[in-house]
C-alpha atoms as a PDB file:
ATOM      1  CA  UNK A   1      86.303 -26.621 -66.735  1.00  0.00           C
ATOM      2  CA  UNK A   2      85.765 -23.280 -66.119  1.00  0.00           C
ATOM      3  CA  UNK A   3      87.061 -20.726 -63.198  1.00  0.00           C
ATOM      4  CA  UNK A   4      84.497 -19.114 -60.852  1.00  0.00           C
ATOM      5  CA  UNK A   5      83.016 -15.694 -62.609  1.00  0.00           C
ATOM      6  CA  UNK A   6      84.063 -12.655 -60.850  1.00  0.00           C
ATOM      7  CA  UNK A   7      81.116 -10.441 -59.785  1.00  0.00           C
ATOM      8  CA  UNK A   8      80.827  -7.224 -62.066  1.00  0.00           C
ATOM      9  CA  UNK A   9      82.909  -4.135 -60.597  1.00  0.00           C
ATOM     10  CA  UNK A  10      81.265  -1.578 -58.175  1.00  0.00           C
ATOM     11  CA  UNK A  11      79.042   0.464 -59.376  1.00  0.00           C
ATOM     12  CA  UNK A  12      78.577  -1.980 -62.882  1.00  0.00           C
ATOM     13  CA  UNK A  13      74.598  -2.655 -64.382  1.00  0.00           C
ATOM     14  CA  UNK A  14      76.206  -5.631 -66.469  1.00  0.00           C
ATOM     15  CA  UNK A  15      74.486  -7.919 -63.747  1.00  0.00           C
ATOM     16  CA  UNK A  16      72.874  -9.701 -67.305  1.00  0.00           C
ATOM     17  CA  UNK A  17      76.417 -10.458 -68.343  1.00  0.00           C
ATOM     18  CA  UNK A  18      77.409 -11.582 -65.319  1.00  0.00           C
ATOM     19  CA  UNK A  19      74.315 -14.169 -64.653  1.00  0.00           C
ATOM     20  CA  UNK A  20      74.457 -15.080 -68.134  1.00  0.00           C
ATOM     21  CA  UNK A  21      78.542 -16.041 -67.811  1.00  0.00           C
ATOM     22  CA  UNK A  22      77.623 -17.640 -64.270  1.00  0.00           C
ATOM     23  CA  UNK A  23      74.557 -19.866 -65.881  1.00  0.00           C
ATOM     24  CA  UNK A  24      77.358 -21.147 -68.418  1.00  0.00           C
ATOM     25  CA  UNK A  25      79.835 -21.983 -65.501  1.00  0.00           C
ATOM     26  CA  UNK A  26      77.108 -24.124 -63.998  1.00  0.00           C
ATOM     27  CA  UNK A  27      76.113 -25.677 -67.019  1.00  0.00           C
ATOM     28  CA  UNK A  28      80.132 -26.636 -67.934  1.00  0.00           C
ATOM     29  CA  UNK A  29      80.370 -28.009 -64.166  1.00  0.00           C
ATOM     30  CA  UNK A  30      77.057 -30.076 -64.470  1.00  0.00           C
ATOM     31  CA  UNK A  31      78.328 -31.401 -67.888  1.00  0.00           C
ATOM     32  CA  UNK A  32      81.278 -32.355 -66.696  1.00  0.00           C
ATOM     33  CA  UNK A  33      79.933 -34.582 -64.100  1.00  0.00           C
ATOM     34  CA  UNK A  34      77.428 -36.156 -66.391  1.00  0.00           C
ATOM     35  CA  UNK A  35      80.410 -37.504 -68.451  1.00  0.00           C
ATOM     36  CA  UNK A  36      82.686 -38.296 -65.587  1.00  0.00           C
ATOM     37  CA  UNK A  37      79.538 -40.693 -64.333  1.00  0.00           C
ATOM     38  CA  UNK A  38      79.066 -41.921 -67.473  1.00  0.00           C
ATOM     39  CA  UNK A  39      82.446 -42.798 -68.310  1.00  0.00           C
ATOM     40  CA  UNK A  40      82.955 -44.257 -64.104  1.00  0.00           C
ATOM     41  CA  UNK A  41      79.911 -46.262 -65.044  1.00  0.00           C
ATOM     42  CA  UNK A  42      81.312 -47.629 -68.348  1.00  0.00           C
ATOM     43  CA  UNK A  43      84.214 -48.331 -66.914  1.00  0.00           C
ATOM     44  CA  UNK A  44      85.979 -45.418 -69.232  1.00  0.00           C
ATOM     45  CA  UNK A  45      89.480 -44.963 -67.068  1.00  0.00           C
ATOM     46  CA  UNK A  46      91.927 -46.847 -67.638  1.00  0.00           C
ATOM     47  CA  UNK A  47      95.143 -47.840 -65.240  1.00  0.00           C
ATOM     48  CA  UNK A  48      98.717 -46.229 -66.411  1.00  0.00           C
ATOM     49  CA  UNK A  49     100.402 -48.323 -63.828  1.00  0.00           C
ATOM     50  CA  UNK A  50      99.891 -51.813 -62.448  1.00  0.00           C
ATOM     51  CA  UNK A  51      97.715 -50.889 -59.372  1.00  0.00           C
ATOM     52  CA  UNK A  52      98.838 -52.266 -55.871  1.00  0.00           C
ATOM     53  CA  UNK A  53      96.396 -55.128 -54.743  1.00  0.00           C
ATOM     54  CA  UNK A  54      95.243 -56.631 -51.190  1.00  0.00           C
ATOM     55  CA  UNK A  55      96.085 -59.720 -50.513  1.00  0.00           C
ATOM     56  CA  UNK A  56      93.085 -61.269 -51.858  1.00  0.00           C
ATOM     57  CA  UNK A  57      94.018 -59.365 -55.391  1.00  0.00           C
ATOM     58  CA  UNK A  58      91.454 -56.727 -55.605  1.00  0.00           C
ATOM     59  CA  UNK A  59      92.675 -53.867 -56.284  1.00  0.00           C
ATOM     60  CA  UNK A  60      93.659 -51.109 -53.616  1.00  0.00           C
ATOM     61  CA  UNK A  61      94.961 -48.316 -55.423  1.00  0.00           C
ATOM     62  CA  UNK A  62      96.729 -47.279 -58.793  1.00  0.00           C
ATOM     63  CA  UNK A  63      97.141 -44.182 -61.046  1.00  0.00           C
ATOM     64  CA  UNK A  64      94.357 -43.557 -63.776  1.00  0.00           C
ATOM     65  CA  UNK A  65      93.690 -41.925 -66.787  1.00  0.00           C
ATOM     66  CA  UNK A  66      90.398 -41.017 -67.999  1.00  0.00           C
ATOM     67  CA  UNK A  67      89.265 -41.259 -71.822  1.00  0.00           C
ATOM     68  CA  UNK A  68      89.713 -37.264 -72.167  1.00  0.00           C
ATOM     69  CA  UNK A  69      93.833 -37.885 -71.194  1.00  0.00           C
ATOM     70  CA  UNK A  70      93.184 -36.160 -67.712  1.00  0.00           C
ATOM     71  CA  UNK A  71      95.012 -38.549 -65.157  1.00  0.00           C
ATOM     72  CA  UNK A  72      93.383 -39.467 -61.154  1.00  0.00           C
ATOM     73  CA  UNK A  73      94.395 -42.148 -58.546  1.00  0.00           C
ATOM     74  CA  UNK A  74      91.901 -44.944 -58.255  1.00  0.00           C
ATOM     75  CA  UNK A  75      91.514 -45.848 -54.496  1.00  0.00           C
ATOM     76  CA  UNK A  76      89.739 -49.423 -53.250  1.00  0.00           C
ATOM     77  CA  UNK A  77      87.094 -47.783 -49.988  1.00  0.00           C
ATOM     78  CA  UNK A  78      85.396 -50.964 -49.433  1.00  0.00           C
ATOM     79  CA  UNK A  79      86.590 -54.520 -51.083  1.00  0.00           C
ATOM     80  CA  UNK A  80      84.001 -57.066 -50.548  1.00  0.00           C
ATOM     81  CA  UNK A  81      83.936 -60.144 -48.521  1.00  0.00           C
ATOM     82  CA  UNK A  82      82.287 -64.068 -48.810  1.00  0.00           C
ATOM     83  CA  UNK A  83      81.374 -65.133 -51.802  1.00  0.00           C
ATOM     84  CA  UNK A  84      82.729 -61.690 -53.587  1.00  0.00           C
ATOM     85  CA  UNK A  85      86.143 -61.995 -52.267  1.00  0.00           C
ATOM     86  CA  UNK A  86      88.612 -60.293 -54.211  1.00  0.00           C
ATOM     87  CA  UNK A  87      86.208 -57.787 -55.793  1.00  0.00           C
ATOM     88  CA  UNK A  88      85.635 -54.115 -54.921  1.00  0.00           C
ATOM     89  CA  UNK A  89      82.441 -52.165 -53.376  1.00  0.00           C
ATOM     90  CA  UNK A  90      82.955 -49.293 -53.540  1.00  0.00           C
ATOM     91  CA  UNK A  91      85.544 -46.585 -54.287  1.00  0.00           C
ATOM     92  CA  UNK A  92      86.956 -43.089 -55.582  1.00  0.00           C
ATOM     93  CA  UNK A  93      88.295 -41.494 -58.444  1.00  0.00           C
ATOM     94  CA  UNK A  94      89.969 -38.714 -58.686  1.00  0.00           C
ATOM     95  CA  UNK A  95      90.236 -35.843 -61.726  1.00  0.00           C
ATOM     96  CA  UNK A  96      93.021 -33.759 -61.874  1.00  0.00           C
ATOM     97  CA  UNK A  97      92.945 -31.687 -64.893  1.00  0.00           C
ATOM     98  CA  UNK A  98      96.372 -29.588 -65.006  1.00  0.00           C
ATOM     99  CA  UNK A  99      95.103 -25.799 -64.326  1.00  0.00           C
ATOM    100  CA  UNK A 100      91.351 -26.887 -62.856  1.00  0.00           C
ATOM    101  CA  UNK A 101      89.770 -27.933 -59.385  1.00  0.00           C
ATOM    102  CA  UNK A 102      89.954 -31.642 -59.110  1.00  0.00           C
ATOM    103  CA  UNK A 103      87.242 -33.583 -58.889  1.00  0.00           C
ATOM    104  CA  UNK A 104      86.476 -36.885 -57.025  1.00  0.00           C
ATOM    105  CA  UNK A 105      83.654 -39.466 -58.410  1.00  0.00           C
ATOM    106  CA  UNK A 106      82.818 -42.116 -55.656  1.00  0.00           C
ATOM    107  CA  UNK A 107      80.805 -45.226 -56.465  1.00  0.00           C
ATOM    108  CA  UNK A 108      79.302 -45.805 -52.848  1.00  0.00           C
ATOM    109  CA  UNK A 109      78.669 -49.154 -52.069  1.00  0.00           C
ATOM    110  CA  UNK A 110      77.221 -51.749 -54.237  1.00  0.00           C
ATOM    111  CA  UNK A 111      74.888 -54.712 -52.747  1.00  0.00           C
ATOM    112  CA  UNK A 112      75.533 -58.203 -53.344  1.00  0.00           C
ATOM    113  CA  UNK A 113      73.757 -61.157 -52.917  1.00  0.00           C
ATOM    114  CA  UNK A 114      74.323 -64.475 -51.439  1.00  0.00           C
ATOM    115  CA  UNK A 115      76.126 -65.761 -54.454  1.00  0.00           C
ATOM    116  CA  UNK A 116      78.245 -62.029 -54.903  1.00  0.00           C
ATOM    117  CA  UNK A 117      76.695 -60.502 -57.571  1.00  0.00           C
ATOM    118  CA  UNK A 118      75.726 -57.187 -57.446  1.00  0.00           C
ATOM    119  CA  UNK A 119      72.026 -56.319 -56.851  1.00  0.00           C
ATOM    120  CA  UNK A 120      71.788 -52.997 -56.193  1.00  0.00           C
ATOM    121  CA  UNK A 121      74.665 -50.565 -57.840  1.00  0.00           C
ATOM    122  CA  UNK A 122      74.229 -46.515 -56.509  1.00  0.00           C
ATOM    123  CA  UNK A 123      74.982 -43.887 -59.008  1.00  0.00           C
ATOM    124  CA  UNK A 124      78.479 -42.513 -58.808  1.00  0.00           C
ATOM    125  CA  UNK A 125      78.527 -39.218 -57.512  1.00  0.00           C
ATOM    126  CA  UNK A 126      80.577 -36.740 -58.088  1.00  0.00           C
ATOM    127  CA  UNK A 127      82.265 -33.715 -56.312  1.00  0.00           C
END
């Protein structure tokens, strides 16, 4: 992932170069979320670590590592109830590249029905 261009020095007309370097930030951040929901979708990560479960054994929270070797911490924000008991609704995933921003990908939600299985499953998003 790329750093945040600089603006040009006083007094510079390379204002081209600059928007041109600034468009390919963007573009590097956007693609970088597109994979990081694709590979949250697909289920991509992977735990290092036996994660620490709730005492209905869904999972609360455990280290992760993505498919690119970057490692995050998995963390359980909603663990469903009834017949879903001992599943997860939603949570977060974090990105820490070593040098970069991290980034978090949360999967919001997902609505079950009255059997527990998922119905309606938000895009992750990711910041």
């Amino acid at each position: 992932m790329s750093m945040p261009v600089p603006l040009p020095a006083s007094g510079s007309t390379d204002w081209y170069g600059w928007a041109q370097q600034t468009d390919q930030a963007a573009r590097q951040v956007s693609d970088q979320a597109t994979r990081l929901r694709a590979w949250t979708l697909s289920e991509a990560w992977r735990f290092t670590a036996a994660p620490s479960v709730d005492g209905n054994g869904a999972y609360t929270t455990g280290p992760v590592a993505w498919p690119d070797g970057v490692t995050g911490t998995y963390t359980t924000t909603t663990a469903a109830t009834g017949a879903a008991l001992g599943a997860i609704d939603a949570y977060t995933i974090t990105y820490a590249p070593s040098g970069g921003p991290t980034r978090t990908v949360t999967q919001a939600a997902v609505t079950r029905d009255a059997n527990g299985r998922v119905t309606v499953r938000p895009a992750p998003a990711v910041a």
